[in-house]
N, C-alpha and C. Protein backbone atom coordinates (compact mmCIF):
# COMPACT_ATOMS: atom_id res chain seq x y z
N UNK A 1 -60.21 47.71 16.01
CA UNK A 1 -59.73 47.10 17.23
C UNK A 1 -58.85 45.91 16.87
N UNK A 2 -57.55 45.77 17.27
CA UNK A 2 -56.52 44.58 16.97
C UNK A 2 -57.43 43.72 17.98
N UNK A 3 -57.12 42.48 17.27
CA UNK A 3 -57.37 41.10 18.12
C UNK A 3 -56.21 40.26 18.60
N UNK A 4 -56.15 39.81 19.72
CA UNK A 4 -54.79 39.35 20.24
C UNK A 4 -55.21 37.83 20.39
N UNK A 5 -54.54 37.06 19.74
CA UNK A 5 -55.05 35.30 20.51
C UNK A 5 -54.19 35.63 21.94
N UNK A 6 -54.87 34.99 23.26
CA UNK A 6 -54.39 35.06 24.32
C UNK A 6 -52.88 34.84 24.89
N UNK A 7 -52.07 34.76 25.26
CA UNK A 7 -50.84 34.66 25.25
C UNK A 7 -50.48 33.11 26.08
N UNK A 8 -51.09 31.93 25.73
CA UNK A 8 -51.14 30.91 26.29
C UNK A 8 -49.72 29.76 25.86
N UNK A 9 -49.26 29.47 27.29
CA UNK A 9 -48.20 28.60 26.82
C UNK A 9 -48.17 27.54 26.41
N UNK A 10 -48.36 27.22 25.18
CA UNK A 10 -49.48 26.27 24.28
C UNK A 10 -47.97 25.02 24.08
N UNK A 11 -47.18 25.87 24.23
CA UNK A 11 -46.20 24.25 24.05
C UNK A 11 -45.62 23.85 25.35
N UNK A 12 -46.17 23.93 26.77
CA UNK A 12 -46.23 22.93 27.60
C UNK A 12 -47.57 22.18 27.75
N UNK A 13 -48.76 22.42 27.00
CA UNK A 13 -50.07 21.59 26.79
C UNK A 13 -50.08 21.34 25.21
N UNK A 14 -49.39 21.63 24.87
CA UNK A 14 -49.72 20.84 22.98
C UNK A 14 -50.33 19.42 23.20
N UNK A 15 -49.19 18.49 23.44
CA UNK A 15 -50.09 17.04 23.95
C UNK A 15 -51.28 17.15 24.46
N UNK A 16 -51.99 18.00 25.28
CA UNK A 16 -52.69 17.93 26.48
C UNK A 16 -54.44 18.40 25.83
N UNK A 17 -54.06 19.22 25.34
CA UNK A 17 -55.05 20.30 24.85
C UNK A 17 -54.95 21.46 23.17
N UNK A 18 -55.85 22.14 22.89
CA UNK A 18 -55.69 22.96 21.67
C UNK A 18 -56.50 23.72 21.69
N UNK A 19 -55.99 24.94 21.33
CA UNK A 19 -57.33 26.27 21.38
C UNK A 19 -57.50 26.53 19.97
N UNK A 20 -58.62 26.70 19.76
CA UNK A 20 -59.52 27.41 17.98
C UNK A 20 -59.54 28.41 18.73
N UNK A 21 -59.09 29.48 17.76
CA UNK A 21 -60.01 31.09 17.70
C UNK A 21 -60.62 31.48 16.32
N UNK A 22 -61.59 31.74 16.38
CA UNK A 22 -62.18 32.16 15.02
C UNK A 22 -63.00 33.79 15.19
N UNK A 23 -62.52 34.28 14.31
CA UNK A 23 -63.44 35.62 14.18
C UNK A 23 -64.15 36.18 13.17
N UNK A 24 -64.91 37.14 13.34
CA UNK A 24 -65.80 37.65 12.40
C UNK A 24 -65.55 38.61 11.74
N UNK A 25 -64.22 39.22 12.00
CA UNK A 25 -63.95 40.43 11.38
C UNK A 25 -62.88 40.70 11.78
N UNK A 26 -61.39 39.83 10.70
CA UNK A 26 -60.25 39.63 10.94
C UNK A 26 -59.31 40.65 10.66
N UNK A 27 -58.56 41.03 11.20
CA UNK A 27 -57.28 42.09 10.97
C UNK A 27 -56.53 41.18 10.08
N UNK A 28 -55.57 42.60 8.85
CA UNK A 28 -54.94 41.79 8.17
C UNK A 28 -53.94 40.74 8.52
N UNK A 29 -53.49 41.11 10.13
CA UNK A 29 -52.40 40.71 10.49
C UNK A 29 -53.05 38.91 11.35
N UNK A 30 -54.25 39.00 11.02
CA UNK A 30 -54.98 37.51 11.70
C UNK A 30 -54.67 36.25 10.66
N UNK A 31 -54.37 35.44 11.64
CA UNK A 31 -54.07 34.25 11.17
C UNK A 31 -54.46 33.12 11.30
N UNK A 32 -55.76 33.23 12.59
CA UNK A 32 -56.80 32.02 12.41
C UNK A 32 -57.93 32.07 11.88
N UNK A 33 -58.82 31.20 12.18
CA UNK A 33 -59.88 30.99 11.59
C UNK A 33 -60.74 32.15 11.33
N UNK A 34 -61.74 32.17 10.38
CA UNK A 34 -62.85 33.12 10.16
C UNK A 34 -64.09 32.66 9.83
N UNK A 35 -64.80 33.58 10.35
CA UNK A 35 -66.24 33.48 10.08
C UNK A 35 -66.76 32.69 11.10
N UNK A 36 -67.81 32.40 10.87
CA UNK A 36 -68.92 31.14 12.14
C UNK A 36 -68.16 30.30 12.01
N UNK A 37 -68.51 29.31 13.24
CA UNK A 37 -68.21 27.86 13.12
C UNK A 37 -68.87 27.20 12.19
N UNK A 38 -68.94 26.07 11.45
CA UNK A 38 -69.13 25.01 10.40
C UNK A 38 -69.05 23.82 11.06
N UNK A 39 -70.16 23.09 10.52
CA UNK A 39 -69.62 21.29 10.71
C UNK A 39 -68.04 21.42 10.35
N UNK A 40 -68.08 22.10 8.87
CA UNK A 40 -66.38 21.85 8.24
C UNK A 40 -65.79 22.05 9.04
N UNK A 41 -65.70 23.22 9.76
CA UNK A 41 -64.55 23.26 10.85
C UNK A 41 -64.68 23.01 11.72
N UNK A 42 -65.33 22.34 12.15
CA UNK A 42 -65.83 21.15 13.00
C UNK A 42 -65.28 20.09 12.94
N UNK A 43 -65.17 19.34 11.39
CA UNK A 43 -64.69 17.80 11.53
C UNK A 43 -63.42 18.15 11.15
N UNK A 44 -62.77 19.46 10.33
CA UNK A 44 -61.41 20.00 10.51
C UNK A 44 -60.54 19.48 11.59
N UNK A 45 -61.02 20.58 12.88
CA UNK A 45 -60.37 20.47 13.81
C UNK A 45 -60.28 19.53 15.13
N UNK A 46 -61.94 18.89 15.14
CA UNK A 46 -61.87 18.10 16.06
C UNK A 46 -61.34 16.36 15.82
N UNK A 47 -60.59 15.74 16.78
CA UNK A 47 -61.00 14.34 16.54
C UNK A 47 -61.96 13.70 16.21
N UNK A 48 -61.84 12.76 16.13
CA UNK A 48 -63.81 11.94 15.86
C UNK A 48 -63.84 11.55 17.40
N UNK A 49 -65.22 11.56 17.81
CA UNK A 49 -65.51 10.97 18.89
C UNK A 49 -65.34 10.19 19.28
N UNK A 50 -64.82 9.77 20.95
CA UNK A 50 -64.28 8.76 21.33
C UNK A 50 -65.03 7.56 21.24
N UNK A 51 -64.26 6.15 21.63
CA UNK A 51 -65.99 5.14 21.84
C UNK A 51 -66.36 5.01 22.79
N UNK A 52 -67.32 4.35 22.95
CA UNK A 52 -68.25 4.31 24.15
C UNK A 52 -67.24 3.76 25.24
N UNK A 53 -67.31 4.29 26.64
CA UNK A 53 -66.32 3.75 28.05
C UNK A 53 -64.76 4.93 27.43
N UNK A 54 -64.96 5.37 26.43
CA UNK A 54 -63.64 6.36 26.52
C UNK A 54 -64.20 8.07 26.57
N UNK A 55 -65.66 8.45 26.63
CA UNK A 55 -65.61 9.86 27.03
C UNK A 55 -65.26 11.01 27.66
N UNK A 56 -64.33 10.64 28.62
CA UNK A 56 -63.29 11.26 29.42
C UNK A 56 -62.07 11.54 28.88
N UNK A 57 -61.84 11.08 27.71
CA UNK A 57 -60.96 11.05 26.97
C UNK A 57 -60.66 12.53 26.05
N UNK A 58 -61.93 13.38 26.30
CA UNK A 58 -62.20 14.41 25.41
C UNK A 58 -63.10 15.07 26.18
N UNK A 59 -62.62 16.58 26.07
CA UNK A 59 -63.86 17.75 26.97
C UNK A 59 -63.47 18.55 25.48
N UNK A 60 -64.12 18.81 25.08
CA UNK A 60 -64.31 20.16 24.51
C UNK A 60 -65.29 21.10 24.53
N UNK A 61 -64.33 22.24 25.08
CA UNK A 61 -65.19 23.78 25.86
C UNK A 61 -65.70 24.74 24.43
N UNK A 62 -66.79 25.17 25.01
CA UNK A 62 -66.93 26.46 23.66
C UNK A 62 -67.64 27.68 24.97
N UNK A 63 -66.96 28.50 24.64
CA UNK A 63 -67.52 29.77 24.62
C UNK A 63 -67.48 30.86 23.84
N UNK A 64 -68.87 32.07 24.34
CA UNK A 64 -69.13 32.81 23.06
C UNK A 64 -70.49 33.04 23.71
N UNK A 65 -71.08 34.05 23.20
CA UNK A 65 -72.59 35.23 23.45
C UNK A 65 -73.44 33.09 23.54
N UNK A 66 -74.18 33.59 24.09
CA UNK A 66 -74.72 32.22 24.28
C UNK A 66 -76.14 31.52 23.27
N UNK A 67 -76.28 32.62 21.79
CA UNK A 67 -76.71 31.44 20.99
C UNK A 67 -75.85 31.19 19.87
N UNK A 68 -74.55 31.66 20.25
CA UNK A 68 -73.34 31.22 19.70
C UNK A 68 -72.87 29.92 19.88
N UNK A 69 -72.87 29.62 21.49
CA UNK A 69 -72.80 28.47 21.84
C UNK A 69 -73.74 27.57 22.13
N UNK A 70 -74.90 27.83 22.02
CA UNK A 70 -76.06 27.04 21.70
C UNK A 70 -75.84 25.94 20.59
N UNK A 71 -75.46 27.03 19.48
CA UNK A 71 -75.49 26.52 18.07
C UNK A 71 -74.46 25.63 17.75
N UNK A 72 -73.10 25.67 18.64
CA UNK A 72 -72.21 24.87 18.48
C UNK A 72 -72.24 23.95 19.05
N UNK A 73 -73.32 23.45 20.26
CA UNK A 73 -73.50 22.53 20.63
C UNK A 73 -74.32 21.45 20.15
N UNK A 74 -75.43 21.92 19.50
CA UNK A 74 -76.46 21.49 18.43
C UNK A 74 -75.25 20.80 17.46
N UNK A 75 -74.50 21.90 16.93
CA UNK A 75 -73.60 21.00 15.97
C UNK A 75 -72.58 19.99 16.63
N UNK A 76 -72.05 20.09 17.49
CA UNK A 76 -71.05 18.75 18.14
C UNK A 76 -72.35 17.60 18.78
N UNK A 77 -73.35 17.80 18.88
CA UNK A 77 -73.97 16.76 19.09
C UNK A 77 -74.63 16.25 17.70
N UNK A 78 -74.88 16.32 16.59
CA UNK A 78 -74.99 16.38 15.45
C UNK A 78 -74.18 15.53 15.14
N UNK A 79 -72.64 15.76 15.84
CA UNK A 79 -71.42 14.86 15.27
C UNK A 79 -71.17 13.59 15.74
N UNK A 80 -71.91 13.58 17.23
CA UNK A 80 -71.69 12.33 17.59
C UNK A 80 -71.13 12.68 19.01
N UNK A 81 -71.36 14.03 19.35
CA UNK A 81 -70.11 14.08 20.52
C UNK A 81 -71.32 14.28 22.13
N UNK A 82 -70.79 13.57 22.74
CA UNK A 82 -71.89 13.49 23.89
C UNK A 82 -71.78 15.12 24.50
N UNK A 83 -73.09 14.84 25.92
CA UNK A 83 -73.10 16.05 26.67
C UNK A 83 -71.82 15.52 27.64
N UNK A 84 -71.14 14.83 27.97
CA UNK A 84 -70.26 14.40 28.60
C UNK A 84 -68.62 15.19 28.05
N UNK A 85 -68.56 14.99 26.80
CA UNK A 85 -67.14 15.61 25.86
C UNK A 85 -67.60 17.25 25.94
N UNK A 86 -68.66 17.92 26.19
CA UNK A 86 -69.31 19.16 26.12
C UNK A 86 -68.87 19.90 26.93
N UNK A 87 -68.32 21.06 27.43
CA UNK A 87 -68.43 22.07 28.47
C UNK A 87 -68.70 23.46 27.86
N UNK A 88 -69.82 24.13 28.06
CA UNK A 88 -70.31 25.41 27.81
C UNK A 88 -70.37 25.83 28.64
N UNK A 89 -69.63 27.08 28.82
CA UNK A 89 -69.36 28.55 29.45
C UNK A 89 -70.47 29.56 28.92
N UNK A 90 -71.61 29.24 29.43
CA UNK A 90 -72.66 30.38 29.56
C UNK A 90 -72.79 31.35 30.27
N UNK A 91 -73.47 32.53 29.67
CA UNK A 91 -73.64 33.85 30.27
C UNK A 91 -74.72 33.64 31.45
């Protein structure tokens, strides 16, 4: 099965926003991430957490089968990142 990253018009939100895709079982023709998420690609891709009175400053969404996103939440709170910077898209 080809995997398509979504067809998002990523350079009128570049400033704004950024999408990760990562998969488990990449076509040769794939060019993002692989495998599970990691702290590593965790402190990779994210900023460091904002400071305290700036949490609005940062939402970052995860979705995924939901102890997918369980687990990535365990890890962004791990990092420092509140339930506030958090949005999970559960089943």
């Amino acid at each position: 099965m080809a995997i398509k990253k979504p067809q998002i018009p990523e350079q009128y939100f570049r400033c704004r926003f950024q999408v990760f895709y990562t998969v488990s079982q990449p076509t040769p023709e794939w060019d993002g991430y692989e495998g599970r998420v990691s702290m590593e690609m965790l402190l990779e891709i994210l900023p460091s957490p904002p400071s305290t009175g700036h949490e609005r400053e940062l939402l970052i969404c995860v979705c995924g089968p939901d102890p997918f996103t369980h687990h990535v939440i365990r890890m962004l709170k791990d990092l420092s990142y509140t339930e506030n910077m958090i949005h999970a898209f559960l089943g």
